[in-house]
N, C-alpha and C. Protein backbone atom coordinates (compact mmCIF):
# COMPACT_ATOMS: atom_id res chain seq x y z
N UNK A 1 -5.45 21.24 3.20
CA UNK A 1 -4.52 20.64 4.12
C UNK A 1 -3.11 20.85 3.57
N UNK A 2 -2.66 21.58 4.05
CA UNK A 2 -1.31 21.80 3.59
C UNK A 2 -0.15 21.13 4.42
N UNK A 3 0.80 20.81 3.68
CA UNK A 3 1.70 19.79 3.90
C UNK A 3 2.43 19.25 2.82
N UNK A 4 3.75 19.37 2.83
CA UNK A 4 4.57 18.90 2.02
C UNK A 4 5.26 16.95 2.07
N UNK A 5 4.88 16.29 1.52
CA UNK A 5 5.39 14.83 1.63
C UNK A 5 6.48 15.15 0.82
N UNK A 6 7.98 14.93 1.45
CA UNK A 6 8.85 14.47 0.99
C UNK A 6 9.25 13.57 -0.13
N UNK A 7 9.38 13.72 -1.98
CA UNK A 7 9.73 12.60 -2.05
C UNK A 7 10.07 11.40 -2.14
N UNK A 8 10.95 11.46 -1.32
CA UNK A 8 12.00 9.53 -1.21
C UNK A 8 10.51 9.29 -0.51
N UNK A 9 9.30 9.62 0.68
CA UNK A 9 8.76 9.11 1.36
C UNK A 9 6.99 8.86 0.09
N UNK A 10 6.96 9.76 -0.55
CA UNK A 10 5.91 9.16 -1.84
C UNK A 10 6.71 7.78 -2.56
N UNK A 11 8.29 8.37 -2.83
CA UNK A 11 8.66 6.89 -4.07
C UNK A 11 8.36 5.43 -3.18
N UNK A 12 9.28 5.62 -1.75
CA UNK A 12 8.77 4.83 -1.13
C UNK A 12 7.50 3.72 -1.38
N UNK A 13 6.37 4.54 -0.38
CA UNK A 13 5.13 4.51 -0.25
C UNK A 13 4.95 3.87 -2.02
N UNK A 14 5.13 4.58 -3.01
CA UNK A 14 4.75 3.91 -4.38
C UNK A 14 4.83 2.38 -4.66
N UNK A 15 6.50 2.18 -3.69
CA UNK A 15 7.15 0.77 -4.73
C UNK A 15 6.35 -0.31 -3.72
N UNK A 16 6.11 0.43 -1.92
CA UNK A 16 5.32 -0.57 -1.47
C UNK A 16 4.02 -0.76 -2.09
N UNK A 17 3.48 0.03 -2.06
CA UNK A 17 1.58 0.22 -2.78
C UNK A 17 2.01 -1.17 -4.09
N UNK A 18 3.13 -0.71 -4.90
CA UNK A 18 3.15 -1.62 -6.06
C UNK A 18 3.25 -3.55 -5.65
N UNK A 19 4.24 -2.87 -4.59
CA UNK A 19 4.42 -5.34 -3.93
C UNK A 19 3.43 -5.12 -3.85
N UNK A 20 2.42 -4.31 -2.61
CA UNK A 20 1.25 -4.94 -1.85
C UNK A 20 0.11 -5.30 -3.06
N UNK A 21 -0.12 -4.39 -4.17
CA UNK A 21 -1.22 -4.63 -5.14
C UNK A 21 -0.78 -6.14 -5.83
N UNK A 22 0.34 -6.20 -6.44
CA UNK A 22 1.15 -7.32 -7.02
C UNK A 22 0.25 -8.69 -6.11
N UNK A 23 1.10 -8.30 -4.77
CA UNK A 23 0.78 -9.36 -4.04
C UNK A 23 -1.00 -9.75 -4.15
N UNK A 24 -1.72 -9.17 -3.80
CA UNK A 24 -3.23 -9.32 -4.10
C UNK A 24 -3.80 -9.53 -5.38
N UNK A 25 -3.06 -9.33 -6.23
CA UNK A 25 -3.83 -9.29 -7.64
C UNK A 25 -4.35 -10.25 -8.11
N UNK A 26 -3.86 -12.07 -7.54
CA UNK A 26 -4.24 -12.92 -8.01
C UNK A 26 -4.44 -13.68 -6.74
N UNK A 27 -4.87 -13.33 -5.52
CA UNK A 27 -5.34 -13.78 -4.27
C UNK A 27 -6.49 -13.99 -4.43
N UNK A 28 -7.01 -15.43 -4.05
CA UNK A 28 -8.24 -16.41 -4.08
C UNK A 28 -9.25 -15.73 -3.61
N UNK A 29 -10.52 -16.02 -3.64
CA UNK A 29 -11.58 -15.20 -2.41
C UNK A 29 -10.86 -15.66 -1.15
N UNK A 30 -11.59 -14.37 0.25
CA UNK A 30 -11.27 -14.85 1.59
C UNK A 30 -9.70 -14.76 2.30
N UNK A 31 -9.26 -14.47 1.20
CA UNK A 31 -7.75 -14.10 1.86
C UNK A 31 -6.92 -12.89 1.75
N UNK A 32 -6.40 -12.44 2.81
CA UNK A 32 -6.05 -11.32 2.45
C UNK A 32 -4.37 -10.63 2.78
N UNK A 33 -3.76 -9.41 2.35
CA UNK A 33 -2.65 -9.58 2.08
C UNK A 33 -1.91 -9.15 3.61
N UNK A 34 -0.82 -10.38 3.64
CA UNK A 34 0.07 -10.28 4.92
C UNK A 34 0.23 -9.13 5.18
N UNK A 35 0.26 -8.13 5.95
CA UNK A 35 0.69 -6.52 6.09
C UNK A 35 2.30 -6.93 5.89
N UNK A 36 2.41 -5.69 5.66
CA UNK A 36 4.04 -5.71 5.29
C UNK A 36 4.63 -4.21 5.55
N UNK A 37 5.98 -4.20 5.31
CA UNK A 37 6.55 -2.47 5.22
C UNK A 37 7.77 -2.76 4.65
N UNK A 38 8.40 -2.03 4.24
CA UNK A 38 10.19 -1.52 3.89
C UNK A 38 10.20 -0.71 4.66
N UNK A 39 11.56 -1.01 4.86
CA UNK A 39 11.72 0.42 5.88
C UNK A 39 13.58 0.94 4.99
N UNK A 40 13.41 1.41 5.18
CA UNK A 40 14.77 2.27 4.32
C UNK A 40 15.63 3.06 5.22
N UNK A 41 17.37 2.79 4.79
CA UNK A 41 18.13 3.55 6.33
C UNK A 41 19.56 3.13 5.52
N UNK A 42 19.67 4.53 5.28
CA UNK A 42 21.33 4.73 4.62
C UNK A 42 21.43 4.30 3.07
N UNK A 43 20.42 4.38 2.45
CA UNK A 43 20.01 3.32 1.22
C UNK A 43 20.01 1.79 1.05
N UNK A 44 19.67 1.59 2.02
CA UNK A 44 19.27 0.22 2.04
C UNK A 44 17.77 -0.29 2.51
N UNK A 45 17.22 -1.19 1.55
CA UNK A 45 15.96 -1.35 1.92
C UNK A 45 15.48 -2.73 2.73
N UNK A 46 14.73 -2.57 3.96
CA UNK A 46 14.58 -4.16 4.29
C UNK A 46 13.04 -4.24 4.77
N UNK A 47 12.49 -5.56 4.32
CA UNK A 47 11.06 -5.98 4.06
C UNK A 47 10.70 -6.36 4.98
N UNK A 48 9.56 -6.17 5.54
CA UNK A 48 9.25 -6.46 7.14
C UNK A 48 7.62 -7.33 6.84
N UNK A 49 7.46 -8.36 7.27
CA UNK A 49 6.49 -8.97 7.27
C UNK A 49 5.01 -9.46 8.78
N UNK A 50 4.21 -9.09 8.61
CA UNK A 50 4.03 -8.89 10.28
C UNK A 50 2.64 -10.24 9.74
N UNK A 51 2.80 -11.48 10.05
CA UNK A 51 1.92 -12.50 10.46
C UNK A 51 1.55 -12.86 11.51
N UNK A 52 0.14 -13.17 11.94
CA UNK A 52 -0.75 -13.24 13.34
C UNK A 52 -2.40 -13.63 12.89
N UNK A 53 -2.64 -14.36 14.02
CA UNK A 53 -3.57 -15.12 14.09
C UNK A 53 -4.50 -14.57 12.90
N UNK A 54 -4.75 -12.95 13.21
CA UNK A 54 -5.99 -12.39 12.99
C UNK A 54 -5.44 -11.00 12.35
N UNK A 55 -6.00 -11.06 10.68
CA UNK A 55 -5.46 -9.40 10.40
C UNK A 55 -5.67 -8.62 11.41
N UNK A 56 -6.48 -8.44 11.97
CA UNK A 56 -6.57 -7.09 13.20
C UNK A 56 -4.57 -6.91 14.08
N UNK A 57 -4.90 -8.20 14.13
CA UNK A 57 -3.33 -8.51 15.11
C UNK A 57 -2.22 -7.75 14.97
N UNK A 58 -2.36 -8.52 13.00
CA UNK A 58 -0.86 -8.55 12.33
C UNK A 58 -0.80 -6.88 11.97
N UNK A 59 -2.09 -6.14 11.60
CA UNK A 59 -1.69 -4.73 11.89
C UNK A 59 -1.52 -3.87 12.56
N UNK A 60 -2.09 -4.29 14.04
CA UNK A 60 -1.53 -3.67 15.13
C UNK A 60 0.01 -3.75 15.46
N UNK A 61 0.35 -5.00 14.76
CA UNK A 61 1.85 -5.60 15.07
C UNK A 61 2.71 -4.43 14.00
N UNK A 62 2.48 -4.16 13.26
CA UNK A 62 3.20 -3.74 12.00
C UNK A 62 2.78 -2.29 11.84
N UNK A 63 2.01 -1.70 12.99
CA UNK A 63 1.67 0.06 13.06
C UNK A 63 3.18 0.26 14.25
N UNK A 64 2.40 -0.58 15.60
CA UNK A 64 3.84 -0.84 16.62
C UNK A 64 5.08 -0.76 16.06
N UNK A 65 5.07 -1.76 14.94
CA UNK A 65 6.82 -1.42 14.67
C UNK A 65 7.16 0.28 13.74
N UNK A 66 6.61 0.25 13.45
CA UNK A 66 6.53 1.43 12.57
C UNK A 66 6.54 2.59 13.69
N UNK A 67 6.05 3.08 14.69
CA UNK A 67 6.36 3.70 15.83
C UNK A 67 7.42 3.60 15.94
N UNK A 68 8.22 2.14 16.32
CA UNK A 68 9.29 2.35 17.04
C UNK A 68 10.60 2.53 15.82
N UNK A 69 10.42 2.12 14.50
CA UNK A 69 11.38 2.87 13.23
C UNK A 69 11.34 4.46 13.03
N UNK A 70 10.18 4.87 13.57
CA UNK A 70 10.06 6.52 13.50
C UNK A 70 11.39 6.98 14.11
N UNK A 71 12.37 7.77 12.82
CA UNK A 71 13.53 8.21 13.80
C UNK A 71 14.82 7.35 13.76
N UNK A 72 14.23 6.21 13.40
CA UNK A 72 16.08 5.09 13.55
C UNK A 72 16.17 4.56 12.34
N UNK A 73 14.99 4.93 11.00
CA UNK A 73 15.45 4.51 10.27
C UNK A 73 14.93 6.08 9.31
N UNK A 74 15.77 5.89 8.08
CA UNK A 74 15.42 7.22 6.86
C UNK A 74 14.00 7.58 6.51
N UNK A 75 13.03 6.34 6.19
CA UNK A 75 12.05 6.58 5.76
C UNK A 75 11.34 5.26 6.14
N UNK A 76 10.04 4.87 5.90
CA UNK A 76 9.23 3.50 6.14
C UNK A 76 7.97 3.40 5.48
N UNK A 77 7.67 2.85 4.88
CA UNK A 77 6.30 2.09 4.42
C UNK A 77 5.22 1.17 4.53
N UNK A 78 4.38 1.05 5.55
CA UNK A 78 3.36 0.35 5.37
C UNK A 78 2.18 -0.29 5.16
N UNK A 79 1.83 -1.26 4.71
CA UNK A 79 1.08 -1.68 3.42
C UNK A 79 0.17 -2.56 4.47
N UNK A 80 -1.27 -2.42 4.09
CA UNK A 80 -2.13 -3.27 4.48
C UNK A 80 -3.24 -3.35 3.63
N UNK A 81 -4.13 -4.45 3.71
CA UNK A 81 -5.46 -4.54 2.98
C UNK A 81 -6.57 -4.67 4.04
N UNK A 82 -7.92 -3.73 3.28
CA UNK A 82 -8.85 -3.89 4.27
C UNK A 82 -9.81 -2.71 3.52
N UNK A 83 -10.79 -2.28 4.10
CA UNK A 83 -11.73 -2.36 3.16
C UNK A 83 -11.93 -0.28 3.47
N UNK A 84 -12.72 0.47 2.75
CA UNK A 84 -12.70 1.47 2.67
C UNK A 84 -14.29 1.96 2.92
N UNK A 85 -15.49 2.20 3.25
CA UNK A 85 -16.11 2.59 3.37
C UNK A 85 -16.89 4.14 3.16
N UNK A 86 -17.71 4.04 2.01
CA UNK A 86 -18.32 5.40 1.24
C UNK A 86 -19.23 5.29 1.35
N UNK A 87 -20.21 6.28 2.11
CA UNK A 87 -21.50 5.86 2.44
C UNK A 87 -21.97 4.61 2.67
N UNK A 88 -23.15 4.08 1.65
CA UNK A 88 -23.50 2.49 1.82
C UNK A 88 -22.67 1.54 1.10
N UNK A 89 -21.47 1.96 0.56
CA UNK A 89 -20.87 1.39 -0.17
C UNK A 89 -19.23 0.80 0.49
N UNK A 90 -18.39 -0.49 0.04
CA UNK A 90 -17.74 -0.65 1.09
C UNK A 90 -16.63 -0.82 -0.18
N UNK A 91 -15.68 -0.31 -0.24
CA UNK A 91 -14.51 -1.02 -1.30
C UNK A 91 -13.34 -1.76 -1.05
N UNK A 92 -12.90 -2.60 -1.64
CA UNK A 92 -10.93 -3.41 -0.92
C UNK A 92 -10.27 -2.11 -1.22
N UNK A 93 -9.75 -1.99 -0.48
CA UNK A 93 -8.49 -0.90 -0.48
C UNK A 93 -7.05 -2.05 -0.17
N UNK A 94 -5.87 -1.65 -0.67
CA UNK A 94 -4.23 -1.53 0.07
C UNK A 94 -4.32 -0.02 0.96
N UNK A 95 -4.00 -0.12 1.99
CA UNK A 95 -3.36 1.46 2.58
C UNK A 95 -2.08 1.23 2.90
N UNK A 96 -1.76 2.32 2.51
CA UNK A 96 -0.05 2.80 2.70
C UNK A 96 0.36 3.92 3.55
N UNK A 97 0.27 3.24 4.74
CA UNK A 97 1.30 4.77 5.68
C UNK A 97 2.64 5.27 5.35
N UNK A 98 2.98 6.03 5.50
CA UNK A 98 4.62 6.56 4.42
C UNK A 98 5.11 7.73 5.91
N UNK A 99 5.97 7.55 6.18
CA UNK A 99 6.71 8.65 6.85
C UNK A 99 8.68 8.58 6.60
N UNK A 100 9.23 9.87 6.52
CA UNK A 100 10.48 9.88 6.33
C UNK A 100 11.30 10.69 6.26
N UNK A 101 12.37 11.32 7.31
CA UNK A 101 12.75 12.08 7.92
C UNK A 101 12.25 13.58 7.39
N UNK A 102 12.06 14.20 8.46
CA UNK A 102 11.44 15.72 8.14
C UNK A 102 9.88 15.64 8.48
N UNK A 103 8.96 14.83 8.13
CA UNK A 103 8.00 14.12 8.56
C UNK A 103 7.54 14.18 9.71
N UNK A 104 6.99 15.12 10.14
CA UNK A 104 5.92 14.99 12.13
C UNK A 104 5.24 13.83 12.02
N UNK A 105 4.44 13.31 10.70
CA UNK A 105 3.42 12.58 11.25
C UNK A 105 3.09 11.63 9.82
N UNK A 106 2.93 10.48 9.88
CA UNK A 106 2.93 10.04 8.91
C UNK A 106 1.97 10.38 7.76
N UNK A 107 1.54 9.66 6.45
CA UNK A 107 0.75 10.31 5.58
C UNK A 107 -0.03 8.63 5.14
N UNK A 108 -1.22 8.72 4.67
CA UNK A 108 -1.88 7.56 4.34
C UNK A 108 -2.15 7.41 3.23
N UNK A 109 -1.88 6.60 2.00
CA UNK A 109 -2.22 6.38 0.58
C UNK A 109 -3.28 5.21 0.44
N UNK A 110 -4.62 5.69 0.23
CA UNK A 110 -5.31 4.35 -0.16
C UNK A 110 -5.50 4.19 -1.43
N UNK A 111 -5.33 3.06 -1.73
CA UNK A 111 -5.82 2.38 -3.29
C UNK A 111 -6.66 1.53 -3.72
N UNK A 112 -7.91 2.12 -3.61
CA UNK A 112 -9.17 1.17 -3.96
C UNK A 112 -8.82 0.01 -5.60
N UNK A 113 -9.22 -0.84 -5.15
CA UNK A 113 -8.92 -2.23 -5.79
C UNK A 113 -10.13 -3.01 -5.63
N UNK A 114 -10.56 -3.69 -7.14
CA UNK A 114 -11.75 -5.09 -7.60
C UNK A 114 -11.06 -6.06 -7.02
N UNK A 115 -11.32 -6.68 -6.40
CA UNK A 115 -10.24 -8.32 -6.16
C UNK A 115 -10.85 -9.01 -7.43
N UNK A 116 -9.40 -9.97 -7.86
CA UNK A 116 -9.31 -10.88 -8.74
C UNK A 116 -10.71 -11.78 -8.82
N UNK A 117 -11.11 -12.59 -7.41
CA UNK A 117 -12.18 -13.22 -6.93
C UNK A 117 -13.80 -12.90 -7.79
N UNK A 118 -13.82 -11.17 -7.87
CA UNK A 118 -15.07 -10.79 -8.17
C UNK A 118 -15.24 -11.34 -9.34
N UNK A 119 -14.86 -11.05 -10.13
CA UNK A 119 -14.50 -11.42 -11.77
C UNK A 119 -13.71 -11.93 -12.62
N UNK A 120 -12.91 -12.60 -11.79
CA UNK A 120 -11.34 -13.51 -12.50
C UNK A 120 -10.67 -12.21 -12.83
N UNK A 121 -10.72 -11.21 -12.53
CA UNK A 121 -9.76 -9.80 -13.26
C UNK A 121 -9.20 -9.00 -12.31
N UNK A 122 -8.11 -8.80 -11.82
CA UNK A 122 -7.97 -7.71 -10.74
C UNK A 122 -8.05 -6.49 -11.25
N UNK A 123 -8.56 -5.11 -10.92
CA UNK A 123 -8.76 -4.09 -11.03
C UNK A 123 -8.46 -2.81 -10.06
N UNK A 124 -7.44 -2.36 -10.27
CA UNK A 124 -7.65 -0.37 -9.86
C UNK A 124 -8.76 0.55 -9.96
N UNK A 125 -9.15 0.86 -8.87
CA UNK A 125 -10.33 1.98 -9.04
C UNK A 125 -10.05 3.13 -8.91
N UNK A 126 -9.73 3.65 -9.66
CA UNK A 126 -9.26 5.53 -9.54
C UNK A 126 -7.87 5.77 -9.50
N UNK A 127 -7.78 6.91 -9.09
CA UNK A 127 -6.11 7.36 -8.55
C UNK A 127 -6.45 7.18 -7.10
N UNK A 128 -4.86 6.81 -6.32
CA UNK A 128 -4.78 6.83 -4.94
C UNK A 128 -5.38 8.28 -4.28
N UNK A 129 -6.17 7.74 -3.12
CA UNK A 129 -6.48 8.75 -2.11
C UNK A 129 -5.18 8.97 -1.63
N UNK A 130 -5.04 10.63 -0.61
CA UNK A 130 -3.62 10.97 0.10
C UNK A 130 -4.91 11.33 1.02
N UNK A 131 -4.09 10.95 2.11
CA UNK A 131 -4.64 11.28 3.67
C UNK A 131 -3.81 11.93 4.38
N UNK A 132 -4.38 13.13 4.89
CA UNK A 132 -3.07 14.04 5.99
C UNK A 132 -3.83 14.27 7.24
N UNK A 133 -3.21 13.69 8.40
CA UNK A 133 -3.80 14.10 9.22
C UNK A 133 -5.40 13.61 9.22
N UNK A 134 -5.52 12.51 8.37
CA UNK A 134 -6.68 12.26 8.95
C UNK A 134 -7.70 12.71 7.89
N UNK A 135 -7.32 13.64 6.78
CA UNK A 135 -8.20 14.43 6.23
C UNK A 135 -7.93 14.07 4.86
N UNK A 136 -9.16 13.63 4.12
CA UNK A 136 -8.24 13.77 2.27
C UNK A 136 -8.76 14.55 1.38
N UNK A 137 -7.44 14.39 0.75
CA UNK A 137 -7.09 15.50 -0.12
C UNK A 137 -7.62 15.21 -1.12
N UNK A 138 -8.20 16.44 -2.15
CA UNK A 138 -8.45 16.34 -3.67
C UNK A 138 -7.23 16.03 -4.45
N UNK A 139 -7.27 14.95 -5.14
CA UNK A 139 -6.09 14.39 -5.42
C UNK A 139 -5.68 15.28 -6.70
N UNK A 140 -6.62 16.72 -7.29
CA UNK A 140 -6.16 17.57 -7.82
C UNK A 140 -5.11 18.48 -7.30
N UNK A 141 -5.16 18.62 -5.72
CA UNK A 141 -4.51 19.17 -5.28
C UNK A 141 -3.24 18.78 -4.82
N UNK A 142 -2.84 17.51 -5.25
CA UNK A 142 -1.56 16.33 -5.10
C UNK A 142 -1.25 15.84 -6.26
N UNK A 143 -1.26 16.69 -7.09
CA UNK A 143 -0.84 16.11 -8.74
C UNK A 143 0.95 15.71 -8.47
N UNK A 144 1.39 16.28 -8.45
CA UNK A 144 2.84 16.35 -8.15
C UNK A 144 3.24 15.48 -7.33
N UNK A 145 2.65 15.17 -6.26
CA UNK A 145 2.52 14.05 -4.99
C UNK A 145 2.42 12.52 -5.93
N UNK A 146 1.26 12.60 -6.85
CA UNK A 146 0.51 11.23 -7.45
C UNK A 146 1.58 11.33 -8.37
N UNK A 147 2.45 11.67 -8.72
CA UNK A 147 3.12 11.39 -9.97
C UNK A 147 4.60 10.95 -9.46
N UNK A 148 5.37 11.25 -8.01
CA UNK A 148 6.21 10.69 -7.42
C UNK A 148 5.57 9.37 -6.95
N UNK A 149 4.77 8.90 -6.32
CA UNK A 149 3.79 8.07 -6.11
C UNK A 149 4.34 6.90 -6.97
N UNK A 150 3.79 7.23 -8.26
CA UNK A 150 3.94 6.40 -9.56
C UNK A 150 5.14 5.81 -9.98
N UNK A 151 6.11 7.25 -9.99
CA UNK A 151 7.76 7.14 -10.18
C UNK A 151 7.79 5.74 -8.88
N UNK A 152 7.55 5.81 -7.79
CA UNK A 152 7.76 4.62 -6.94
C UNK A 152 7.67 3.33 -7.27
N UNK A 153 5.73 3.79 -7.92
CA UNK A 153 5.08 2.30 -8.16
C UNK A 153 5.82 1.57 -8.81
N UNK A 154 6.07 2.10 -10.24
CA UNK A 154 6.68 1.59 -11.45
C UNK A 154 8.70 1.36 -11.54
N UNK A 155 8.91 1.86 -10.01
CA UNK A 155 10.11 0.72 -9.63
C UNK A 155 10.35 -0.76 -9.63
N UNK A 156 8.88 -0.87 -9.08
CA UNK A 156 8.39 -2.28 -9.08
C UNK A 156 8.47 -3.17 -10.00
N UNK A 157 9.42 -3.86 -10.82
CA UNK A 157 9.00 -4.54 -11.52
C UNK A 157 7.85 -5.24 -12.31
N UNK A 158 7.59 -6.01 -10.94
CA UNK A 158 6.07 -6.65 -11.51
C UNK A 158 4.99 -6.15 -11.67
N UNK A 159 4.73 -5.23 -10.65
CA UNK A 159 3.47 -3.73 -10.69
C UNK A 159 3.91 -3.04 -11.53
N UNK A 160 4.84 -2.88 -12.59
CA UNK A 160 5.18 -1.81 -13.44
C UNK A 160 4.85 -2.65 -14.65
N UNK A 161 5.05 -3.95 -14.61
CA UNK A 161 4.46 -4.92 -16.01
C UNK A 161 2.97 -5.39 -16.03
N UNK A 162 2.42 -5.34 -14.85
CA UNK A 162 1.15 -5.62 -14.53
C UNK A 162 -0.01 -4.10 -14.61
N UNK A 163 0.58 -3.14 -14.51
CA UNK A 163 0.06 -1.85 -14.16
C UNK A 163 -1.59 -1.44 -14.91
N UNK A 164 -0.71 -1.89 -16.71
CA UNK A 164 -1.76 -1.43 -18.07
C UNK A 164 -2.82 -2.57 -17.73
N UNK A 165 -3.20 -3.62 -17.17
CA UNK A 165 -3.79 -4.99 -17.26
C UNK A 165 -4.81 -4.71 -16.16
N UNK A 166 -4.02 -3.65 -14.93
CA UNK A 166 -5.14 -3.69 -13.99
C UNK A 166 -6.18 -2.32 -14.17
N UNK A 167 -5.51 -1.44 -15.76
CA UNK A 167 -6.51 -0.44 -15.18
C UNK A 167 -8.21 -0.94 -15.94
């Protein structure tokens, strides 16, 4: 799958992946993380929070807005939790949609994650999946991608002090 991600739209995508994990890392059983995004425009960043009855809702609410930032703002990020499915096997993921100017179509970062709940420990499982189009990539073939990614994550303050603890 060839395709170039921009970038500002991986660092992006990184520093969100980093709140959204932050945010979950010490979330109780049964609850799960508010969807959220940054959206970025002229260098300025602003945090978008999408709450509703029913996660299903709040991410339909927060894909919608993200449509309508396509184009009026530089770049955008958004962050949801929900679960990943591998054969018989089901994992917590964060996903991260990332798009930002130059961009046809957005790009998807999942990050399989232990919740805190299982074992009192939050945990990272692997390196982030990249999704293009629907399709993913051998994340051998996104070395360069996963390492702007990171440069993002580890903007993060607290995901950058928390990082060594969750692997």
């Amino acid at each position: 799958m060839e395709m170039t991600i921009p970038a500002p739209a991986l660092r992006l995508g990184g520093f969100v992946l980093g709140h959204a994990l932050w945010n979950v890392s010490d979330m109780p059983d049964g609850e799960c993380l508010v969807p959220l995004a940054i959206s970025e425009h002229t260098g300025e960043r602003e945090l978008l929070r999408f709450e509703a009855e029913t996660q299903e809702l709040a991410i339909r609410m927060g894909k919608a807005e993200m449509v309508q930032l396509t184009g009026a703002v530089d770049a955008w990020a958004f962050a949801r939790d929900g679960v990943f499915n591998e054969g018989t096997r089901s994992t917590d993921v964060i996903t991260v949609d990332v798009w930002a100017r130059g961009m046809k179509t957005p790009v998807s970062i999942v990050q399989r994650y232990e919740p805190f709940a299982n074992r009192g420990r939050f945990k990272i499982i692997d390196a982030p999946l990249i999704i293009i189009q629907g399709e993913m990539v051998d994340p051998s073939e996104h070395e360069a991608a996963l390492s702007e990614l990171h440069h993002g994550l580890f903007q993060h303050a607290k995901a950058a002090e928390l990082w060594e603890g969750w692997q």
